[in-house]
N, C-alpha and C. Protein backbone atom coordinates (compact mmCIF):
# COMPACT_ATOMS: atom_id res chain seq x y z
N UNK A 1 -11.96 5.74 -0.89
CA UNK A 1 -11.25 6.33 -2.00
C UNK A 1 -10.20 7.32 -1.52
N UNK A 2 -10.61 7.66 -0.36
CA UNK A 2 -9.61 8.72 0.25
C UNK A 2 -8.40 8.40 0.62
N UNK A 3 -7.99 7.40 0.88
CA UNK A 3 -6.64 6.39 1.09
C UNK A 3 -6.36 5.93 0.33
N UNK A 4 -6.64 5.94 -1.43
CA UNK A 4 -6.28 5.80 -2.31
C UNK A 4 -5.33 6.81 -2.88
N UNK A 5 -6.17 7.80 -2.59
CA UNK A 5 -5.50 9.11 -3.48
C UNK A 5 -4.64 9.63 -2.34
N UNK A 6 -4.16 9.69 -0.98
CA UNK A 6 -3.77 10.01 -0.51
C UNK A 6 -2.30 9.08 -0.67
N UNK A 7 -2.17 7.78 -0.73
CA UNK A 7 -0.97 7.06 -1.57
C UNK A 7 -0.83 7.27 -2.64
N UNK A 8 -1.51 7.56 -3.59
CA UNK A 8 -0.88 7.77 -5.52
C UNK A 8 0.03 9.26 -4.97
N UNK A 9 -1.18 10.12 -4.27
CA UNK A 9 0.00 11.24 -4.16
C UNK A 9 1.55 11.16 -3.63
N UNK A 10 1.29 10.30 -2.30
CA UNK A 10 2.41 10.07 -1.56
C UNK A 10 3.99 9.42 -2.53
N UNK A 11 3.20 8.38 -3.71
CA UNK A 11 3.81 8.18 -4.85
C UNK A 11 4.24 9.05 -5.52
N UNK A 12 3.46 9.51 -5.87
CA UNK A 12 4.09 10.43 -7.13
C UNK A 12 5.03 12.06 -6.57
N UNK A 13 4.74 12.09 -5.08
CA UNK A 13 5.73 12.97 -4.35
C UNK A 13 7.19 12.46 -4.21
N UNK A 14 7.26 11.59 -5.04
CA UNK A 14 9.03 10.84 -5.16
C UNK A 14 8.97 10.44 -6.45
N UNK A 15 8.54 10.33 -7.38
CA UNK A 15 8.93 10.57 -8.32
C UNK A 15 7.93 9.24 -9.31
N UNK A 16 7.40 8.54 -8.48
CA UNK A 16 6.71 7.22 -8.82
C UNK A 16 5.71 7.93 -10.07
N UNK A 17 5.98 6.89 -11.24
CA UNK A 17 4.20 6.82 -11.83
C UNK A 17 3.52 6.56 -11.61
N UNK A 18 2.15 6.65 -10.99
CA UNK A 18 1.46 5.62 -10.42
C UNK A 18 0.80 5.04 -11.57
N UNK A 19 0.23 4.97 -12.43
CA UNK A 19 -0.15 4.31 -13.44
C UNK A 19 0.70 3.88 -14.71
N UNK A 20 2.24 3.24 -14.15
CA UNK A 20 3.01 2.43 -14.15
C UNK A 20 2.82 1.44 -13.46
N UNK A 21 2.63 2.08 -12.16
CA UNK A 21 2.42 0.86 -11.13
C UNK A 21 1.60 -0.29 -11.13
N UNK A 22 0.30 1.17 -11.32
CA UNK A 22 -0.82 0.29 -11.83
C UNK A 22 -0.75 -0.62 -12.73
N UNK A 23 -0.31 -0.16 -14.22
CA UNK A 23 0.38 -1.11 -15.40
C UNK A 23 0.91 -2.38 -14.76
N UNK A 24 1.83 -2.67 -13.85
CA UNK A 24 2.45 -3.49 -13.65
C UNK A 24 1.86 -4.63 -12.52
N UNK A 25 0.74 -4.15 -11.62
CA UNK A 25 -0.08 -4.49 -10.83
C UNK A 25 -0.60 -5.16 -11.87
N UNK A 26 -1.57 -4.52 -12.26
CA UNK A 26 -2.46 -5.35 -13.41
C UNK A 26 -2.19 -6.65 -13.91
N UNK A 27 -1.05 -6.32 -14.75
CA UNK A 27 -0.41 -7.30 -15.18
C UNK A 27 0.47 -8.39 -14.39
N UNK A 28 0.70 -8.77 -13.27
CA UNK A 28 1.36 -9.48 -12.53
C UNK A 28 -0.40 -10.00 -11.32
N UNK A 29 -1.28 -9.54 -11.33
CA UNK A 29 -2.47 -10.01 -10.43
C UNK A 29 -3.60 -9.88 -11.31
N UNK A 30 -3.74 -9.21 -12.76
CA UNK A 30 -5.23 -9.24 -13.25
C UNK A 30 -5.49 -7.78 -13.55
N UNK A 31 -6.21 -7.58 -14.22
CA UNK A 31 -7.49 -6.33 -14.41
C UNK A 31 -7.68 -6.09 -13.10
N UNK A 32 -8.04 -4.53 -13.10
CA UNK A 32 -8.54 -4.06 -12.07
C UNK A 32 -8.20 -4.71 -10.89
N UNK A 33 -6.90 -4.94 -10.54
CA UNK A 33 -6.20 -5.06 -9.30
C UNK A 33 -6.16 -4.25 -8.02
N UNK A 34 -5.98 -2.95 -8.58
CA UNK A 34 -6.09 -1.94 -7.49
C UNK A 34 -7.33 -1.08 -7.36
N UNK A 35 -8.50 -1.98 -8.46
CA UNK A 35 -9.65 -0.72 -8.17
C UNK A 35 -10.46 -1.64 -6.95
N UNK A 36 -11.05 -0.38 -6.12
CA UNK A 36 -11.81 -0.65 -5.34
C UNK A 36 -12.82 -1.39 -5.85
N UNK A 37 -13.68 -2.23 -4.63
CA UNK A 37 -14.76 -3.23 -5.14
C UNK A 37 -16.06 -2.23 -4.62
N UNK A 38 -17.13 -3.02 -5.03
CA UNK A 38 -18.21 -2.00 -5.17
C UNK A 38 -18.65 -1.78 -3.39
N UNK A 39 -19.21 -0.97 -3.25
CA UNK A 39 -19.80 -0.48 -2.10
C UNK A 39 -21.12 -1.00 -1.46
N UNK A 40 -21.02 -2.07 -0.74
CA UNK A 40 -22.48 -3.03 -0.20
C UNK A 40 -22.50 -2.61 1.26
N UNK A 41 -24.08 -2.69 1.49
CA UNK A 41 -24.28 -3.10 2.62
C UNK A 41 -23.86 -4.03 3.46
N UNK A 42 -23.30 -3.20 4.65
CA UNK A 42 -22.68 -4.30 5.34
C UNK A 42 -23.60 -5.56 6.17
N UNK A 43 -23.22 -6.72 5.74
CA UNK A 43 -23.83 -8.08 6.40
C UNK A 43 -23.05 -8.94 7.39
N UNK A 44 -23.60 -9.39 7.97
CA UNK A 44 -22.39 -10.39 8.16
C UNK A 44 -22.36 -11.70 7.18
N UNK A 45 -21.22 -11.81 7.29
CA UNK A 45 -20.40 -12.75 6.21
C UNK A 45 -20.34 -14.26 6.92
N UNK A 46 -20.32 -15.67 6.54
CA UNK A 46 -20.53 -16.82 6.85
C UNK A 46 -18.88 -17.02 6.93
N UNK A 47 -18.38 -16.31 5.63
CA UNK A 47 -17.04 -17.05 5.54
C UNK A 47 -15.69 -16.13 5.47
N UNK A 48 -14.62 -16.60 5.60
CA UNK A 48 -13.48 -15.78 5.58
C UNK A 48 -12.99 -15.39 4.69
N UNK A 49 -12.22 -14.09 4.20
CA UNK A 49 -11.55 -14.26 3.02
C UNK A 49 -10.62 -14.30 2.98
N UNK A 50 -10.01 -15.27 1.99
CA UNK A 50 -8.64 -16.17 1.80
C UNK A 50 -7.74 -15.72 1.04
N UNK A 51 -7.23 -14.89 2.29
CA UNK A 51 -6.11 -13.75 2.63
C UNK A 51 -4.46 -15.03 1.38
N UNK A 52 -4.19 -14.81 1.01
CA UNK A 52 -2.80 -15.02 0.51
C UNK A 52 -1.85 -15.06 1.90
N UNK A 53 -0.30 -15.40 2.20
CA UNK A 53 0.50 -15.73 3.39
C UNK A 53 0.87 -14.22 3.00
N UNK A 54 1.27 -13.74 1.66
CA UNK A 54 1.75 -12.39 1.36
C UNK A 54 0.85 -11.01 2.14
N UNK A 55 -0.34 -10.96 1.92
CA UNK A 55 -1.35 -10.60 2.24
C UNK A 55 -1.28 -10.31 3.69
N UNK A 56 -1.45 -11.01 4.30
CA UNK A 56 -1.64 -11.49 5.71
C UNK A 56 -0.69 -10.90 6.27
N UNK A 57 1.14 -11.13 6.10
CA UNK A 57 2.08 -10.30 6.13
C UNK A 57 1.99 -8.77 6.17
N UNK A 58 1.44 -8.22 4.72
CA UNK A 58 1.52 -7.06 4.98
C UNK A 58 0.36 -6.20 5.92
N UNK A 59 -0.97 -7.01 5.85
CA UNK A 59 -1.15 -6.67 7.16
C UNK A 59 -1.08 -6.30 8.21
N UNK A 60 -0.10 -7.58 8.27
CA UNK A 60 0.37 -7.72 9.70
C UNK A 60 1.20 -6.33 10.36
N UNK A 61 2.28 -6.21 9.16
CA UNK A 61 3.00 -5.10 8.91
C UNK A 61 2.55 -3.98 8.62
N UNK A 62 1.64 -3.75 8.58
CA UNK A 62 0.54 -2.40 8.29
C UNK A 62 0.33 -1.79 9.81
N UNK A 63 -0.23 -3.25 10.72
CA UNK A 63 -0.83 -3.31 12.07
C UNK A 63 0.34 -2.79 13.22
N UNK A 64 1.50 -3.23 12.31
CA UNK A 64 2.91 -2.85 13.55
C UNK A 64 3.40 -1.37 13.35
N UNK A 65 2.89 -0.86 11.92
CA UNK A 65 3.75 0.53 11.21
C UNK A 65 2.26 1.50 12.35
N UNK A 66 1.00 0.99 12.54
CA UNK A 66 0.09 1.80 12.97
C UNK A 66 0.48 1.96 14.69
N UNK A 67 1.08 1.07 15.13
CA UNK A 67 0.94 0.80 16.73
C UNK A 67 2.50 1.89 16.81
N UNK A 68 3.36 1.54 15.90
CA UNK A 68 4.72 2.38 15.66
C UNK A 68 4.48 3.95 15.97
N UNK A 69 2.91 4.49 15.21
CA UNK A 69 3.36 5.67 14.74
C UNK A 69 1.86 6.36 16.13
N UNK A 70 1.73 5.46 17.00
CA UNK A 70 0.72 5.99 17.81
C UNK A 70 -0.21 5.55 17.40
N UNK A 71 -0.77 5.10 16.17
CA UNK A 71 -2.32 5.47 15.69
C UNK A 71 -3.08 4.02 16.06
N UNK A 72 -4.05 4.21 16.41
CA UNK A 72 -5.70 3.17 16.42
C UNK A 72 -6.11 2.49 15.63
N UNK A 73 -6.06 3.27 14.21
CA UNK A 73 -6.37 3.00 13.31
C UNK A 73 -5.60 2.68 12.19
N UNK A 74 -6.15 1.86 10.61
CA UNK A 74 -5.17 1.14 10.11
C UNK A 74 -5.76 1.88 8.65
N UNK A 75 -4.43 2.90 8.28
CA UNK A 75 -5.18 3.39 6.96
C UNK A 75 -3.86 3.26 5.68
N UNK A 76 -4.14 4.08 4.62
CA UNK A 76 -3.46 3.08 3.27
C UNK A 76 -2.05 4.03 3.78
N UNK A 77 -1.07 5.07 4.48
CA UNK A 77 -0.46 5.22 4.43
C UNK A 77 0.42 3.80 5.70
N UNK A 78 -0.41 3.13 6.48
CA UNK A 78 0.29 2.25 6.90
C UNK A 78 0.38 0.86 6.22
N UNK A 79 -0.65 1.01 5.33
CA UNK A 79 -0.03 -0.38 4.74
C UNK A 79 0.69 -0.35 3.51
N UNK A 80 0.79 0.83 3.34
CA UNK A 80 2.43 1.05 2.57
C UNK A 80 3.25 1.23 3.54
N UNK A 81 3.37 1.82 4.69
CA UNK A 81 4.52 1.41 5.30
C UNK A 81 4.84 0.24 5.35
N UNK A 82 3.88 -0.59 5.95
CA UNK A 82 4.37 -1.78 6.31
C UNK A 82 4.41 -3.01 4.88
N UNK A 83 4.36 -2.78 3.50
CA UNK A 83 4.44 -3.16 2.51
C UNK A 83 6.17 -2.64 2.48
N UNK A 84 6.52 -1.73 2.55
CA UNK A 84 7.61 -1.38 2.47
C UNK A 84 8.99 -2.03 3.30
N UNK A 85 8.16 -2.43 4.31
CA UNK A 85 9.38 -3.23 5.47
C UNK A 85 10.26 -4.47 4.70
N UNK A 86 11.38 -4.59 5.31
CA UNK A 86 12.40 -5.36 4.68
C UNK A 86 11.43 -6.59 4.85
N UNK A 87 10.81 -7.08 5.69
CA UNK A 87 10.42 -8.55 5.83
C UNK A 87 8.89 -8.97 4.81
N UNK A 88 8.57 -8.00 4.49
CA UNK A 88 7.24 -8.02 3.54
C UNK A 88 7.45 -8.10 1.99
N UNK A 89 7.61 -9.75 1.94
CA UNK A 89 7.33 -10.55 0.38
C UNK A 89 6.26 -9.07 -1.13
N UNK A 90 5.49 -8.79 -0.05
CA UNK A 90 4.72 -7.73 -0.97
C UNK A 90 5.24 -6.98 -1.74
N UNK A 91 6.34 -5.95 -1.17
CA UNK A 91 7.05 -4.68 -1.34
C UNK A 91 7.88 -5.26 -2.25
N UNK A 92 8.26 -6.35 -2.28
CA UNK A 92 9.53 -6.14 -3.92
C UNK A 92 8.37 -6.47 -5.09
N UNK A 93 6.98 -5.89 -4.88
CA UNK A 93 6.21 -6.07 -6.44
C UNK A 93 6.61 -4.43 -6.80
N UNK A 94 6.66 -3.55 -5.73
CA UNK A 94 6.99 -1.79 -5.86
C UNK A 94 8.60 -2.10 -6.19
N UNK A 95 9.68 -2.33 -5.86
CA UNK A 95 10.75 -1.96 -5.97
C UNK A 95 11.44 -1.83 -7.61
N UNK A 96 10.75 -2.74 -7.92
CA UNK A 96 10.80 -1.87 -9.85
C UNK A 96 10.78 -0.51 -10.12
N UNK A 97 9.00 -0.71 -10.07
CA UNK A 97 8.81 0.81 -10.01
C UNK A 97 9.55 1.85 -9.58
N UNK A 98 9.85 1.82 -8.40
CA UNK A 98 10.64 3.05 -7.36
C UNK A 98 11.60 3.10 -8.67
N UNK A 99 12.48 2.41 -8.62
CA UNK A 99 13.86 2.07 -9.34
C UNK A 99 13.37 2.68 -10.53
N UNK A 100 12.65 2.63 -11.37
CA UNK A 100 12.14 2.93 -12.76
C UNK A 100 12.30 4.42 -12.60
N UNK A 101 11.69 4.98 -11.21
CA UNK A 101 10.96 6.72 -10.81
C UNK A 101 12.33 6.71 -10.23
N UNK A 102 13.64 6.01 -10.55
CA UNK A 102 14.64 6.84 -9.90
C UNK A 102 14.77 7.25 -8.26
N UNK A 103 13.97 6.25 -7.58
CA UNK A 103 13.67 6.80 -6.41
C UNK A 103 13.94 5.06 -5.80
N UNK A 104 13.44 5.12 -4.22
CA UNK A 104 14.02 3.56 -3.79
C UNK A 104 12.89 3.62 -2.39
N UNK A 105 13.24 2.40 -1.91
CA UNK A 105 12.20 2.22 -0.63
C UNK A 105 12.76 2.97 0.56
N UNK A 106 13.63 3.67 0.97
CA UNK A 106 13.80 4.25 2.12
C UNK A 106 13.65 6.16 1.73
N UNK A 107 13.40 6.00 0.42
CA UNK A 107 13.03 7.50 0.03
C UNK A 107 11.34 7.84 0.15
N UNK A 108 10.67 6.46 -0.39
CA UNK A 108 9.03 6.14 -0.42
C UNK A 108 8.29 6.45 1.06
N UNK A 109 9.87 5.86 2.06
CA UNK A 109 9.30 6.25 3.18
C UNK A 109 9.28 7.06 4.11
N UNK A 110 10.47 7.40 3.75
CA UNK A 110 10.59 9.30 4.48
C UNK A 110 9.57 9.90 3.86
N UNK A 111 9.45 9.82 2.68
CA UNK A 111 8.17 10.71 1.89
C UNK A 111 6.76 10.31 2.46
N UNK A 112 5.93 9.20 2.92
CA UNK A 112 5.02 8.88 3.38
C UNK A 112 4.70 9.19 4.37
N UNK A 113 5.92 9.10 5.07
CA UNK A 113 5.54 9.89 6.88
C UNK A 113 6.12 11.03 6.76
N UNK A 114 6.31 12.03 5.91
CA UNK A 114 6.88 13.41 6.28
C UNK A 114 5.31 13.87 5.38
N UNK A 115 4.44 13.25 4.59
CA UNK A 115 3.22 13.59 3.97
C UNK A 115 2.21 12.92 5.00
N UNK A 116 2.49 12.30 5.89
CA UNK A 116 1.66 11.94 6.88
C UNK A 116 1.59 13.15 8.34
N UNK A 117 2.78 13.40 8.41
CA UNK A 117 2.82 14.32 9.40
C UNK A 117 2.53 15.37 9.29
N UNK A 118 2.30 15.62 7.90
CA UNK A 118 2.06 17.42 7.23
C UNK A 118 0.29 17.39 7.04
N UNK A 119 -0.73 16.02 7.02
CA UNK A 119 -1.85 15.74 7.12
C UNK A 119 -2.74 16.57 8.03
């Protein structure tokens, strides 16, 4: 949950609604799009989950914004970075929004890593 709220803020530190966003999430993928799923014991799993090509992308791009910025680890301010990259199909589901909050993707991201560096 902590990488949740640490992006709505990073959002709404530029001007974003986030429950616009949400609004528009919802409605373009379903109910409860962005809520977390419930909390299980971890098992191992038989099967894979069937990641979308979009998906997989921003991943991917999550994995390059983490190796970019030094870090080990892969948390929600990198996979908004890397949602944000010109090559990630993902990021034009946000570019409404921004645009709506008067704000744009190279503002989302000075703001993410200047709230990342102040962490």
């Amino acid at each position: 949950m902590q990488g949740a709220v640490v992006v709505a803020d990073q959002l709404r530190s530029v001007g974003v609604d986030v429950e616009a966003v949400r609004a528009r999430a919802e409605a373009t993928f379903g109910p409860g799009a962005l809520d977390r799923g419930p909390h299980r014991r971890r098992r191992r799993r038989r099967h894979r989950w069937p990641f979308t090509a979009d998906a997989k992308k921003a991943l991917e791009l999550s994995l390059r914004e983490a190796v970019r910025l030094g870090d080990r680890h892969i948390e929600g301010a990198h996979v908004l970075l890397g949602m944000l990259r010109a090559e990630c199909p993902a990021g034009r589901v946000l570019e409404p929004a921004l645009h709506d909050a008067g704000t744009d993707v190279p503002a989302l991201r000075t703001a993410v890593e200047r709230h990342r560096r102040a962490a």
